[in-house]
N, C-alpha and C. Protein backbone atom coordinates (compact mmCIF):
# COMPACT_ATOMS: atom_id res chain seq x y z
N UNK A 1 0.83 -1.21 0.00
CA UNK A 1 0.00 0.00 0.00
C UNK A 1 0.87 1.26 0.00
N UNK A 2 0.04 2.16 -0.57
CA UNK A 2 0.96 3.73 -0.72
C UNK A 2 0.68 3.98 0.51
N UNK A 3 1.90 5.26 0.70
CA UNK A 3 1.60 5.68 2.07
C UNK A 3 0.60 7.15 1.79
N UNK A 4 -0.16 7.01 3.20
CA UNK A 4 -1.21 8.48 2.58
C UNK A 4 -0.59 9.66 3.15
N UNK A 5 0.57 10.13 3.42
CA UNK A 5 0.83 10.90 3.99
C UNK A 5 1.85 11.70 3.02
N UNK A 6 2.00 12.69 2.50
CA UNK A 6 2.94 13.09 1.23
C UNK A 6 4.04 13.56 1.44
N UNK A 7 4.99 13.54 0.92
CA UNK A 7 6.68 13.73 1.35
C UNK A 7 6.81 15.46 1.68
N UNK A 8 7.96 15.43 2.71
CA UNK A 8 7.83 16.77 3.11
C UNK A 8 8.22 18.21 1.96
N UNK A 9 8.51 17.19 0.50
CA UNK A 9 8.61 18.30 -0.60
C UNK A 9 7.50 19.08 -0.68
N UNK A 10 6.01 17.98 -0.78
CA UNK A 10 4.87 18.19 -1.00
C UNK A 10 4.46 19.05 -0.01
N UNK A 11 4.92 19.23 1.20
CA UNK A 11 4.12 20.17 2.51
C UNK A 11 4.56 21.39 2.70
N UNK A 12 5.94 21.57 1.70
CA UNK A 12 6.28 23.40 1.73
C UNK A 12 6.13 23.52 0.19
N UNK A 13 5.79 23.20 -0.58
CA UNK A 13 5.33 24.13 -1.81
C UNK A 13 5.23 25.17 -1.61
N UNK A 14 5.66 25.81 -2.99
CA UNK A 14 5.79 27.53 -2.65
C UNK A 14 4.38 27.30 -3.98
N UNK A 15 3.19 27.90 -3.30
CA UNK A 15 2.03 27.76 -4.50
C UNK A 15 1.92 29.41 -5.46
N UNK A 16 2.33 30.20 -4.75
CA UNK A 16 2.10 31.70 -5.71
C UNK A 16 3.03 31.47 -6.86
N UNK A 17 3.89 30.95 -6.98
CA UNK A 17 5.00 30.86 -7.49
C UNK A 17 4.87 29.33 -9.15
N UNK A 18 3.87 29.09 -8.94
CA UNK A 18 2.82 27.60 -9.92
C UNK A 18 2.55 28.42 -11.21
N UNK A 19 2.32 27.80 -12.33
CA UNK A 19 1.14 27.23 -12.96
C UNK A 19 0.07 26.62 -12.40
N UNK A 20 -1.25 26.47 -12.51
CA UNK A 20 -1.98 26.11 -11.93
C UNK A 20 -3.41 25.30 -12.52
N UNK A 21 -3.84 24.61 -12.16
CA UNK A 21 -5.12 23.91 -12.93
C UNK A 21 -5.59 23.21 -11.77
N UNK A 22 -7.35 22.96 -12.07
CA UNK A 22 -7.94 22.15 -11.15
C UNK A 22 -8.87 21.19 -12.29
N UNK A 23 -8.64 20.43 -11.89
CA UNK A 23 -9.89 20.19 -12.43
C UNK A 23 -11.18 19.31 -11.94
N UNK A 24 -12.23 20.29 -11.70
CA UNK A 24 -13.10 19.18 -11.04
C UNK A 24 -14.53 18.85 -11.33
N UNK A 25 -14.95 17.53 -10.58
CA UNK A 25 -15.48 16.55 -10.80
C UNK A 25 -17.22 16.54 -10.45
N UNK A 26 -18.07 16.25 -10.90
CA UNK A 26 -19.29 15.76 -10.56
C UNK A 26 -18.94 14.78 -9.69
N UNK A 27 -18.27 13.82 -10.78
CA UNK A 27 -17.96 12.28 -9.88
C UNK A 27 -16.81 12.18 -10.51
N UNK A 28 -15.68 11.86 -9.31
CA UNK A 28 -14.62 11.50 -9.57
C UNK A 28 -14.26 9.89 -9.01
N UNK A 29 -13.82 9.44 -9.89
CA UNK A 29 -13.61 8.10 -9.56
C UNK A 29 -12.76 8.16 -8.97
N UNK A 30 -12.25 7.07 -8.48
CA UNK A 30 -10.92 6.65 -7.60
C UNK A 30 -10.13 6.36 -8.31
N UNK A 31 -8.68 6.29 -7.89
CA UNK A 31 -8.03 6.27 -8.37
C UNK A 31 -7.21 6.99 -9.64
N UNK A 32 -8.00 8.00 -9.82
CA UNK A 32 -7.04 8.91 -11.16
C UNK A 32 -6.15 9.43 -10.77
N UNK A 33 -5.27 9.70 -9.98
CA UNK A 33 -4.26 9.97 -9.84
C UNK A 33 -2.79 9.76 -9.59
N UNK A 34 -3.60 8.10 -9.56
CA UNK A 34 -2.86 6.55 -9.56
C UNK A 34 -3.02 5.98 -10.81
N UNK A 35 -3.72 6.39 -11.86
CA UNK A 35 -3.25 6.43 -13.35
C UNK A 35 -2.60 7.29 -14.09
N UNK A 36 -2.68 8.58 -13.77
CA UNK A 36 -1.73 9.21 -14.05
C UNK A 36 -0.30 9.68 -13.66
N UNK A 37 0.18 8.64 -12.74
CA UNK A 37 1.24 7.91 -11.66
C UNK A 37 1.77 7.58 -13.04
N UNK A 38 0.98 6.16 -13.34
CA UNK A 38 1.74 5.13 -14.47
C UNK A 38 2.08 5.39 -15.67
N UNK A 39 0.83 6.35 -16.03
CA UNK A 39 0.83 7.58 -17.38
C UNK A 39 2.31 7.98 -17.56
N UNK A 40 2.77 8.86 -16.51
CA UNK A 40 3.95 10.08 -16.47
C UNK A 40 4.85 9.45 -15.59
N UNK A 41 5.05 8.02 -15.59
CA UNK A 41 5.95 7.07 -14.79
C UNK A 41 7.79 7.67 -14.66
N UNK A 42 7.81 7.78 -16.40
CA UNK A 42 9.35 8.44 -16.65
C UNK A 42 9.68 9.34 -15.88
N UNK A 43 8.66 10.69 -15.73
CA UNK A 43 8.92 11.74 -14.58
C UNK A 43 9.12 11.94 -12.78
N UNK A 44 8.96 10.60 -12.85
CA UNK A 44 9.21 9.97 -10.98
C UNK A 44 10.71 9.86 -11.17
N UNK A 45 11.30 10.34 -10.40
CA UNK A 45 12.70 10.35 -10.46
C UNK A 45 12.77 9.62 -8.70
N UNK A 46 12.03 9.73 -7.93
CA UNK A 46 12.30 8.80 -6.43
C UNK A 46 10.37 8.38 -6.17
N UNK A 47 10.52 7.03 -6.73
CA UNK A 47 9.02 6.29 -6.63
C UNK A 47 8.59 6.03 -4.95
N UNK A 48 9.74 5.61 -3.83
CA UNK A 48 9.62 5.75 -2.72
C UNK A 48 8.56 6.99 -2.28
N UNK A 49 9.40 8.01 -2.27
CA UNK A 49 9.42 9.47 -2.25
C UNK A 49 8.36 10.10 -2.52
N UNK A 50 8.42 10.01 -4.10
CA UNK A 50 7.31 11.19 -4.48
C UNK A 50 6.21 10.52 -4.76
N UNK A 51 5.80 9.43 -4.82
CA UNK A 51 4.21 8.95 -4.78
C UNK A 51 3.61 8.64 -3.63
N UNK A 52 3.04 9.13 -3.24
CA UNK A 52 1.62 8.68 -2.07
C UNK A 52 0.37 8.36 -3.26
N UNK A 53 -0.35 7.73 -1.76
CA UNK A 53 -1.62 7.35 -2.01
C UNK A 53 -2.72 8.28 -2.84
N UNK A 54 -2.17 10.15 -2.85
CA UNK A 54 -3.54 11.09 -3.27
C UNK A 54 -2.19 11.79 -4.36
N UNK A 55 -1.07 11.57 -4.33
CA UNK A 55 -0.38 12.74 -5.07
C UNK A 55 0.59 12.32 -5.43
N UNK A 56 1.45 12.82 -6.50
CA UNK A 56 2.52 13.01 -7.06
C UNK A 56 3.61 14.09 -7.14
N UNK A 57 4.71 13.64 -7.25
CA UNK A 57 6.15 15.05 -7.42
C UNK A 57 6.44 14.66 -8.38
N UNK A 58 7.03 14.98 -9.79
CA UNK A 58 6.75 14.75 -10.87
C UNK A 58 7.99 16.12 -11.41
N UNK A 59 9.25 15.37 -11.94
CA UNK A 59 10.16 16.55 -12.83
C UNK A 59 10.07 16.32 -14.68
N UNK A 60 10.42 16.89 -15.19
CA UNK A 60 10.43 17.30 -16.21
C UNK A 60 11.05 16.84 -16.85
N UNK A 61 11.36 15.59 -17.65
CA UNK A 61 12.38 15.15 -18.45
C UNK A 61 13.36 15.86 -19.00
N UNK A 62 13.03 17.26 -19.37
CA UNK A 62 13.58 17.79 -20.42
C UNK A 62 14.53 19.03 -19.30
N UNK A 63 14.27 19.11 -18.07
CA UNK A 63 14.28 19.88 -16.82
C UNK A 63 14.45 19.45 -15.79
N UNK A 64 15.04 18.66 -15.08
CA UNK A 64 15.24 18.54 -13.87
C UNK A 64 14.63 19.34 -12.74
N UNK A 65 14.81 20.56 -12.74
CA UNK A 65 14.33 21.74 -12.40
C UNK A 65 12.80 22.05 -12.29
N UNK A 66 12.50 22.03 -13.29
CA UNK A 66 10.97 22.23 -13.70
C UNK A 66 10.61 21.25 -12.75
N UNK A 67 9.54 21.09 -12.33
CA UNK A 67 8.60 20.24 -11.30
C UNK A 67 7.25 20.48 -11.38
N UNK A 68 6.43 19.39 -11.34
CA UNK A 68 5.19 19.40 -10.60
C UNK A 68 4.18 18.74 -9.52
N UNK A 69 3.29 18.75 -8.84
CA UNK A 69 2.68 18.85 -7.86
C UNK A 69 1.27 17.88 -8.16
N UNK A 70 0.73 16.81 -8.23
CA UNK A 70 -0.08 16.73 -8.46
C UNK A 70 -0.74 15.73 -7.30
N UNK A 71 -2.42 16.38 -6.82
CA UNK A 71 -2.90 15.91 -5.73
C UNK A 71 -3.98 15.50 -5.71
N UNK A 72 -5.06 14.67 -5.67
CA UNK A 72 -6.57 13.75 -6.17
C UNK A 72 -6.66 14.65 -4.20
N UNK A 73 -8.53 15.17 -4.38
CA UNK A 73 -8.77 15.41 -2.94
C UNK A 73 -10.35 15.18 -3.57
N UNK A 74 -10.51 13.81 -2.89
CA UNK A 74 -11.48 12.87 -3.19
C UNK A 74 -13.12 13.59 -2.50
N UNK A 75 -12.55 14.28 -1.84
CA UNK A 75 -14.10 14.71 -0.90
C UNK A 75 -14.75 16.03 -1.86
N UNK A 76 -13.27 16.85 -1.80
CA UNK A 76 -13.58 18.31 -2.89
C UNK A 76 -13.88 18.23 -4.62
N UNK A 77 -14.02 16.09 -4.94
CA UNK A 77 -13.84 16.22 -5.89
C UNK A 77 -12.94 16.62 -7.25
N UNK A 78 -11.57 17.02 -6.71
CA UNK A 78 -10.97 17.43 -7.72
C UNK A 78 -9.49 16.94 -7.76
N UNK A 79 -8.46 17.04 -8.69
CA UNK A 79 -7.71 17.46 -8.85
C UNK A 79 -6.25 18.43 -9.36
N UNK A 80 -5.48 18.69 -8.36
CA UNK A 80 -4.96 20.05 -8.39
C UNK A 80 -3.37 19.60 -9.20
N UNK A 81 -3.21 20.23 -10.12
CA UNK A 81 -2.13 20.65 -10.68
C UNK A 81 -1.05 21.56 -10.41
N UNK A 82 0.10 21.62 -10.00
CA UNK A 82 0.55 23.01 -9.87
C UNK A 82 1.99 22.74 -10.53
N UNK A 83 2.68 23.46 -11.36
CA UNK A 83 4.00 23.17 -11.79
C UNK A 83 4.41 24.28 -12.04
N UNK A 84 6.00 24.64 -11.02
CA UNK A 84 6.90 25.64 -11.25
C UNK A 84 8.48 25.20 -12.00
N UNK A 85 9.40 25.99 -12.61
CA UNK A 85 10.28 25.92 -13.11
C UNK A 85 10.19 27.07 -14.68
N UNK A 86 11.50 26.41 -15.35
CA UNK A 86 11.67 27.44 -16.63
C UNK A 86 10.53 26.95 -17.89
N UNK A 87 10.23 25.12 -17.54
CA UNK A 87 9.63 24.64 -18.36
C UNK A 87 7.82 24.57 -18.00
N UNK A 88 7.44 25.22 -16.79
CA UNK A 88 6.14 24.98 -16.51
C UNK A 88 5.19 25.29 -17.88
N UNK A 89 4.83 25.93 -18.33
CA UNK A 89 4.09 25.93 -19.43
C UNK A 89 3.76 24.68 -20.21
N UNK A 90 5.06 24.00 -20.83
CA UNK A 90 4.91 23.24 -21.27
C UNK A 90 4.82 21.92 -20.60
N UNK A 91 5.22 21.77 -19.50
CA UNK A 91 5.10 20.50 -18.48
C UNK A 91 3.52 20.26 -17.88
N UNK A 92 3.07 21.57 -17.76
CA UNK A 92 1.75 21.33 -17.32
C UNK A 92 0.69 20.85 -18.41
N UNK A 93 1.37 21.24 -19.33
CA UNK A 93 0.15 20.76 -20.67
C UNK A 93 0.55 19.45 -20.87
N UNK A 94 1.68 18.53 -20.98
CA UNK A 94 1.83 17.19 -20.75
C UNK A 94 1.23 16.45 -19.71
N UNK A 95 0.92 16.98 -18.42
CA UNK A 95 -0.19 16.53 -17.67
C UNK A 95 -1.08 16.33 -17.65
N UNK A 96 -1.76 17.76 -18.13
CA UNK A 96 -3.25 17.74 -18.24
C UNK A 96 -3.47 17.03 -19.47
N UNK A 97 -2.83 16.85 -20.66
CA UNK A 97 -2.86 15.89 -21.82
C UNK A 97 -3.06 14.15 -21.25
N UNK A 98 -2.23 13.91 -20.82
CA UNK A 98 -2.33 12.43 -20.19
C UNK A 98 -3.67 12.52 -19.38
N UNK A 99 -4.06 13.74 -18.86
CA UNK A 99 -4.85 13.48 -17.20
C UNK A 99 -6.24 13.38 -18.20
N UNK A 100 -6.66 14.28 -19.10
CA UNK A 100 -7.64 14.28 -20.20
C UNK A 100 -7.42 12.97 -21.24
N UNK A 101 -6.50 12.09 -21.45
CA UNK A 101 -6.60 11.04 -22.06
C UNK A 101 -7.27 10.00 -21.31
N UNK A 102 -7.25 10.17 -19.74
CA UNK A 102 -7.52 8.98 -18.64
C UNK A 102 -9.22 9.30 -18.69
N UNK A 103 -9.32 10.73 -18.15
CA UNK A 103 -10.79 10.64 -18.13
C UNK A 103 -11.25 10.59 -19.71
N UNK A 104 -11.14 10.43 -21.22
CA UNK A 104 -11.87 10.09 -21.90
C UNK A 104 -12.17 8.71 -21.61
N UNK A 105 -11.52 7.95 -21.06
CA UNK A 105 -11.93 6.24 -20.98
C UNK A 105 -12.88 5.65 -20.25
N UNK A 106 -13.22 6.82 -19.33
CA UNK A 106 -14.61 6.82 -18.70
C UNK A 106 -15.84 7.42 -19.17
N UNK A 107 -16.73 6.86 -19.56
CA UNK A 107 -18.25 7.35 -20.50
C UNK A 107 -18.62 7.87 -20.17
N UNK A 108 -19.23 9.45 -19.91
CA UNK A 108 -19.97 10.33 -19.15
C UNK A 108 -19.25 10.94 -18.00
N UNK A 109 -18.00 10.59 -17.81
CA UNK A 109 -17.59 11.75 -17.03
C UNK A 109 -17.08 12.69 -17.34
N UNK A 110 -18.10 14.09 -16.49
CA UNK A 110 -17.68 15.15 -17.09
C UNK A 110 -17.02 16.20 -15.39
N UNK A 111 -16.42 17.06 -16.51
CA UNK A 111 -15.34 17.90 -15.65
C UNK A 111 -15.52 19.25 -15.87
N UNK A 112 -14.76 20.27 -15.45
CA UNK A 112 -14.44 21.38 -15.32
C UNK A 112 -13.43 21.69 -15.01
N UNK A 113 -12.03 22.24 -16.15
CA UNK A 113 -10.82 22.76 -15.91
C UNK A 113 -10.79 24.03 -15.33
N UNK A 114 -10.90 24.20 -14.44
CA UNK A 114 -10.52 25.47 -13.53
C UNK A 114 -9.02 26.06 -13.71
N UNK A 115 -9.02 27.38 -14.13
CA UNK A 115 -7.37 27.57 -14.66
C UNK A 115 -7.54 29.23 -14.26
N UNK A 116 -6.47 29.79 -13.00
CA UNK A 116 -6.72 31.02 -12.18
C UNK A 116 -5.92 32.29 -13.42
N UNK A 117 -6.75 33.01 -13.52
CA UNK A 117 -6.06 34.59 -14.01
C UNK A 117 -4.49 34.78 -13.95
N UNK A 118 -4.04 34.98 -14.63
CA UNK A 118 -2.68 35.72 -15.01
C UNK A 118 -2.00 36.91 -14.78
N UNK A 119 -3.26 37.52 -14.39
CA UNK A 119 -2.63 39.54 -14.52
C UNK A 119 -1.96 39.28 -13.41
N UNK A 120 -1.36 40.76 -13.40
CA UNK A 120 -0.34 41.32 -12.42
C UNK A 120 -1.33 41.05 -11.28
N UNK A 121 -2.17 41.61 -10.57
CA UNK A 121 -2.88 41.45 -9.72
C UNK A 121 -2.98 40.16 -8.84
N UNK A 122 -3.84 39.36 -10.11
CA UNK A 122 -4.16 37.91 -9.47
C UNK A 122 -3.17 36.87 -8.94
N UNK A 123 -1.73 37.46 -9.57
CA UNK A 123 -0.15 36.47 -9.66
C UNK A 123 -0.23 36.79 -8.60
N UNK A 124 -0.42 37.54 -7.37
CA UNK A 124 0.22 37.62 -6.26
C UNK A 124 -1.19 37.07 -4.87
N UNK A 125 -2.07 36.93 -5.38
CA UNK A 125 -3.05 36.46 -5.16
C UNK A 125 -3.32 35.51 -4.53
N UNK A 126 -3.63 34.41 -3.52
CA UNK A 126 -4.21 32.94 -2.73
C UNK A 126 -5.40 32.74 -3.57
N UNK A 127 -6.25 33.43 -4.10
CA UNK A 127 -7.85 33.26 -4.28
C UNK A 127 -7.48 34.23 -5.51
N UNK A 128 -6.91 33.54 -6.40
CA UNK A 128 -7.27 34.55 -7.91
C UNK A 128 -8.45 34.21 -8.66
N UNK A 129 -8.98 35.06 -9.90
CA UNK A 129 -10.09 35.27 -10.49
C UNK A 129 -9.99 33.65 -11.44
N UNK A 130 -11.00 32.80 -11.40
CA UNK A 130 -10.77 31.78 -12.22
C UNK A 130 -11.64 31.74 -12.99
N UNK A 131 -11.13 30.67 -14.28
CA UNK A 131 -12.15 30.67 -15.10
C UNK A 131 -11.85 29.34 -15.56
N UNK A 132 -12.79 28.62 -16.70
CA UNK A 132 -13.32 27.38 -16.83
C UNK A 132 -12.51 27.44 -18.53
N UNK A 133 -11.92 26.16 -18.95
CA UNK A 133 -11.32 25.98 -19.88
C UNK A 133 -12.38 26.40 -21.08
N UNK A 134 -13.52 25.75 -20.87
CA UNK A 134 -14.94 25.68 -21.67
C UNK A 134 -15.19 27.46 -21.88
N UNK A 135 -15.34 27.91 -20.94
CA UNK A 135 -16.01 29.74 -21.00
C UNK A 135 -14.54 30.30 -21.83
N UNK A 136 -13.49 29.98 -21.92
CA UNK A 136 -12.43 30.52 -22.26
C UNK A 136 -12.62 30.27 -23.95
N UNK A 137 -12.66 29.00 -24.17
CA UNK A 137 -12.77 28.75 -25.57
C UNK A 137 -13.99 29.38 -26.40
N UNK A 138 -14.96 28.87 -25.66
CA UNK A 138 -16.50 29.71 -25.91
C UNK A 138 -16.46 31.19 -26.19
N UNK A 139 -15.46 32.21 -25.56
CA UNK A 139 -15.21 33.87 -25.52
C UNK A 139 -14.39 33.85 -27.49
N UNK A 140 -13.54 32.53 -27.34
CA UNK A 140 -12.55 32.54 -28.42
C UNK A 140 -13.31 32.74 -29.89
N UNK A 141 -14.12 31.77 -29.43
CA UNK A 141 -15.06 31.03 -30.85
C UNK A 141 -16.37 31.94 -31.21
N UNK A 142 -16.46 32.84 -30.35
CA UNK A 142 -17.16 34.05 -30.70
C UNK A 142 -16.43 35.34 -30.97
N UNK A 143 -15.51 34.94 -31.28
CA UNK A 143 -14.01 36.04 -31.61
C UNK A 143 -14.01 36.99 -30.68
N UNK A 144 -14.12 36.93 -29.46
CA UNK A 144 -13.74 37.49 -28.36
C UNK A 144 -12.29 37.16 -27.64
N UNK A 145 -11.25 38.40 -27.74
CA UNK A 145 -9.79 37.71 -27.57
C UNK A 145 -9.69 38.15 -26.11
N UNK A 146 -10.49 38.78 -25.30
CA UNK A 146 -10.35 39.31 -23.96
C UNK A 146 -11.23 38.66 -23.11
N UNK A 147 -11.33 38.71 -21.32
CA UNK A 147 -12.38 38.08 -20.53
C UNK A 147 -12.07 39.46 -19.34
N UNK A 148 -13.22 39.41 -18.80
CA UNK A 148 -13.28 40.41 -17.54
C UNK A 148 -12.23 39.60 -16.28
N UNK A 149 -11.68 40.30 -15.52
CA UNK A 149 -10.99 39.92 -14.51
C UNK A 149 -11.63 41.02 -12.98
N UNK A 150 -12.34 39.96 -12.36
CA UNK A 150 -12.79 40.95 -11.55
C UNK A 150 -11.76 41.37 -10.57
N UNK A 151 -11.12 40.89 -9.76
CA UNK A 151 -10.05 41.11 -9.22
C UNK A 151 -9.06 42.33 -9.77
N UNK A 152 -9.12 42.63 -10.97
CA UNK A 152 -7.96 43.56 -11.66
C UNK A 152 -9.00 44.76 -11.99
N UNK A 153 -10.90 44.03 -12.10
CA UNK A 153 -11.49 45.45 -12.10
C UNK A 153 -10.92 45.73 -13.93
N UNK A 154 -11.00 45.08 -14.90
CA UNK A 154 -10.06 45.46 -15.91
C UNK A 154 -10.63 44.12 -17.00
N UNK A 155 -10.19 44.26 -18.08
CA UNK A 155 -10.48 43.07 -19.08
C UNK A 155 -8.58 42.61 -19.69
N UNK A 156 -8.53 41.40 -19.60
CA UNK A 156 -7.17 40.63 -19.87
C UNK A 156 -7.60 40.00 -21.25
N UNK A 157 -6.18 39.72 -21.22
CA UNK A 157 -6.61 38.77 -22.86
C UNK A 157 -6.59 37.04 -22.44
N UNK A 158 -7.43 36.95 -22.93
CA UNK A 158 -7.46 35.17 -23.53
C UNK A 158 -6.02 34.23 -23.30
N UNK A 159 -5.55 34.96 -24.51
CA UNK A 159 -4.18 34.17 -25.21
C UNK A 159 -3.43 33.77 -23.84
N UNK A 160 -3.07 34.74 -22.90
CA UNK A 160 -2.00 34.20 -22.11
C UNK A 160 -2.24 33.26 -20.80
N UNK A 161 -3.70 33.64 -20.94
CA UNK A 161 -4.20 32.72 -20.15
C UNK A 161 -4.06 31.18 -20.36
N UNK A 162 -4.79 30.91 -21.37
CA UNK A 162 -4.31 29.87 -22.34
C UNK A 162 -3.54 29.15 -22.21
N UNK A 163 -2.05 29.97 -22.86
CA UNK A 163 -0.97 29.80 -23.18
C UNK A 163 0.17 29.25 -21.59
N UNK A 164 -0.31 30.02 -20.73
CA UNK A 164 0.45 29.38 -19.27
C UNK A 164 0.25 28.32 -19.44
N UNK A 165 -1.00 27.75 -19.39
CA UNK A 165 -0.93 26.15 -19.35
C UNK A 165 -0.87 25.23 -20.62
N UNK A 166 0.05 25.79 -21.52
CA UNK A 166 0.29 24.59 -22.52
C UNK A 166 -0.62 24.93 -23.64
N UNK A 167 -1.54 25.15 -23.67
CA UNK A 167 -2.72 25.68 -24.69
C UNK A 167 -2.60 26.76 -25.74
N UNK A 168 -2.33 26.17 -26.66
CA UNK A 168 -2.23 27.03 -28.05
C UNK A 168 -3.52 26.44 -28.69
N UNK A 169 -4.25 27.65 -29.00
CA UNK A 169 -6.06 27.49 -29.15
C UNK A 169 -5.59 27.76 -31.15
N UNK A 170 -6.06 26.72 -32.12
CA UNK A 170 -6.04 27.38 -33.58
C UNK A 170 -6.58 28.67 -33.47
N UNK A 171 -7.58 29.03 -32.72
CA UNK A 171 -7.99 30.55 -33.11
C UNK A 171 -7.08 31.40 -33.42
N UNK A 172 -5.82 31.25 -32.04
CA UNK A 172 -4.71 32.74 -31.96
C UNK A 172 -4.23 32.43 -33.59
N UNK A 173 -3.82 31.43 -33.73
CA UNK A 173 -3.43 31.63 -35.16
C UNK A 173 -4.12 32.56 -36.30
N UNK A 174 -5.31 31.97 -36.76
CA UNK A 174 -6.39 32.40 -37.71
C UNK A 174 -6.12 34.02 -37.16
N UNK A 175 -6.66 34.29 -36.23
CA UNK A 175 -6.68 35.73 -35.76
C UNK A 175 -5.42 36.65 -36.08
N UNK A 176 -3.74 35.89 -36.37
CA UNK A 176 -2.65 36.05 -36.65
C UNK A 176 -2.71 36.30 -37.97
N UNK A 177 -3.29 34.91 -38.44
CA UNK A 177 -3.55 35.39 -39.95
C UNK A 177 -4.17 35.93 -41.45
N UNK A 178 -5.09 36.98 -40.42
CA UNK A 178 -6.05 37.62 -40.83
C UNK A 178 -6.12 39.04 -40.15
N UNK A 179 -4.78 39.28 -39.45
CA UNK A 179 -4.62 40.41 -38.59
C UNK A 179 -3.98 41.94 -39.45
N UNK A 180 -3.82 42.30 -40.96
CA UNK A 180 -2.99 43.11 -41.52
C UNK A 180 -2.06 42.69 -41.73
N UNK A 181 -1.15 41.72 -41.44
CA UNK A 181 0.20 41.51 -41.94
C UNK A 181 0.32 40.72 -43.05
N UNK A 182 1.27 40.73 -43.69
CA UNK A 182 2.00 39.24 -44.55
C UNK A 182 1.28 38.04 -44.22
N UNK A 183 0.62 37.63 -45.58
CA UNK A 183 0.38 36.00 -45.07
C UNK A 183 0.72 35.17 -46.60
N UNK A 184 1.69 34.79 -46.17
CA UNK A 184 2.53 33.75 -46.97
C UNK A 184 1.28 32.57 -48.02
N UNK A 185 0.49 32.43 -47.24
CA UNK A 185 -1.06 31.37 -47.38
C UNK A 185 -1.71 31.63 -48.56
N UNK A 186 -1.71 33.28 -48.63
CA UNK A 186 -3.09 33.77 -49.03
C UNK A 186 -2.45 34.04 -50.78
N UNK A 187 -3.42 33.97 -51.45
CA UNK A 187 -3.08 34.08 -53.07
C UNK A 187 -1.92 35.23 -53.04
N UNK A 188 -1.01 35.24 -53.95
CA UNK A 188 0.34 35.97 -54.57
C UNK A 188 0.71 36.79 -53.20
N UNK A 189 0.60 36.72 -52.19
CA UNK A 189 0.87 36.56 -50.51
C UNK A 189 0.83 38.18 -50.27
N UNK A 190 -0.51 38.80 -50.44
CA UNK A 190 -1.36 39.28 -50.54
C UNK A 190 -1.58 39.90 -49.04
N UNK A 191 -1.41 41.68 -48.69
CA UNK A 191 -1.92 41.82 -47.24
C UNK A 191 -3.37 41.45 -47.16
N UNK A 192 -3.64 41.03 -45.94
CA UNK A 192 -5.01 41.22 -45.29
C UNK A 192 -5.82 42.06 -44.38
């Protein structure tokens, strides 16, 4: 048996300092976080160590450095993501990629990616302004490139929100390439 108690890496996390994602559950089954253990196996660098029974410590192949945090909290329904280093951006989207491959294998379970604000404001924040992967794309696909941030009192853009966690949406593109500049694409490469 795992032990349920998580290594003392896991109990001083510096959390302002993350990438961040939640994602949670109507119904969360058991055990997802013990599939995505076996998923991202390569990134256990001490299996003793960094696996318990609800969570993972998890480095970066490509980073040593880079790290992440990942914790199943079965009562709140969810689980929490957090990954700091040079490579977080891209480490966290290899997570949530595997963690979204696990729950497609279950029929009808549905979720909510919870992913906290970016601005200057909210970065320094415990309780930043969040928003839902779904309302983010939904703002996109109605060619809306901004979202209100109540906390900042102000409207932010989309993109970087996004983009912290791994997420390059086709929209930013299209929107790139239909923005006035050079487009290589378009007949005898033609401004737009």
């Amino acid at each position: 048996l795992m032990d349920a108690v998580p290594p003392e890496e896991a109990k001083v996390w510096d959390q302002l300092s993350c990438k961040k994602v939640i994602f949670h559950f109507t119904f969360m089954p058991k055990g997802l976080v013990n599939q995505l253990t076996a998923d991202l196996y390569k990134h256990i660098t001490d299996e003793l160590k960094h696996v318990w029974a609800y969570g993972i410590l998890l480095h970066y192949a490509d980073d040593p450095n880079t790290e992440a945090l990942v914790v199943e909290n079965s009562y709140k329904r969810d689980i929490q993501i957090q990954v700091k280093g040079l490579y977080a951006s891209q480490f966290i989207g290899v997570i949530i990629q595997a963690l979204k491959n696990i729950i497609d294998t279950y029929k009808g379970l549905s979720y909510r990616m919870q992913i906290p604000c970016v601005c200057p404001t909210c970065s320094t924040l415990a309780e930043p302004q969040i928003y839902t992967e779904a309302e983010l794309i939904e703002k996109l696909k109605e060619e809306k490139l901004q979202v209100y941030c109540n906390k900042l009192d102000d409207k932010i853009d989309i993109k970087p929100i996004l983009e912290s966690i791994g997420i390059h949406h086709p929209l930013f593109q299209r929107k790139k390439e239909t923005s006035g500049v050079f487009n290589p694409t378009s007949p005898a490469g033609e401004l737009k």
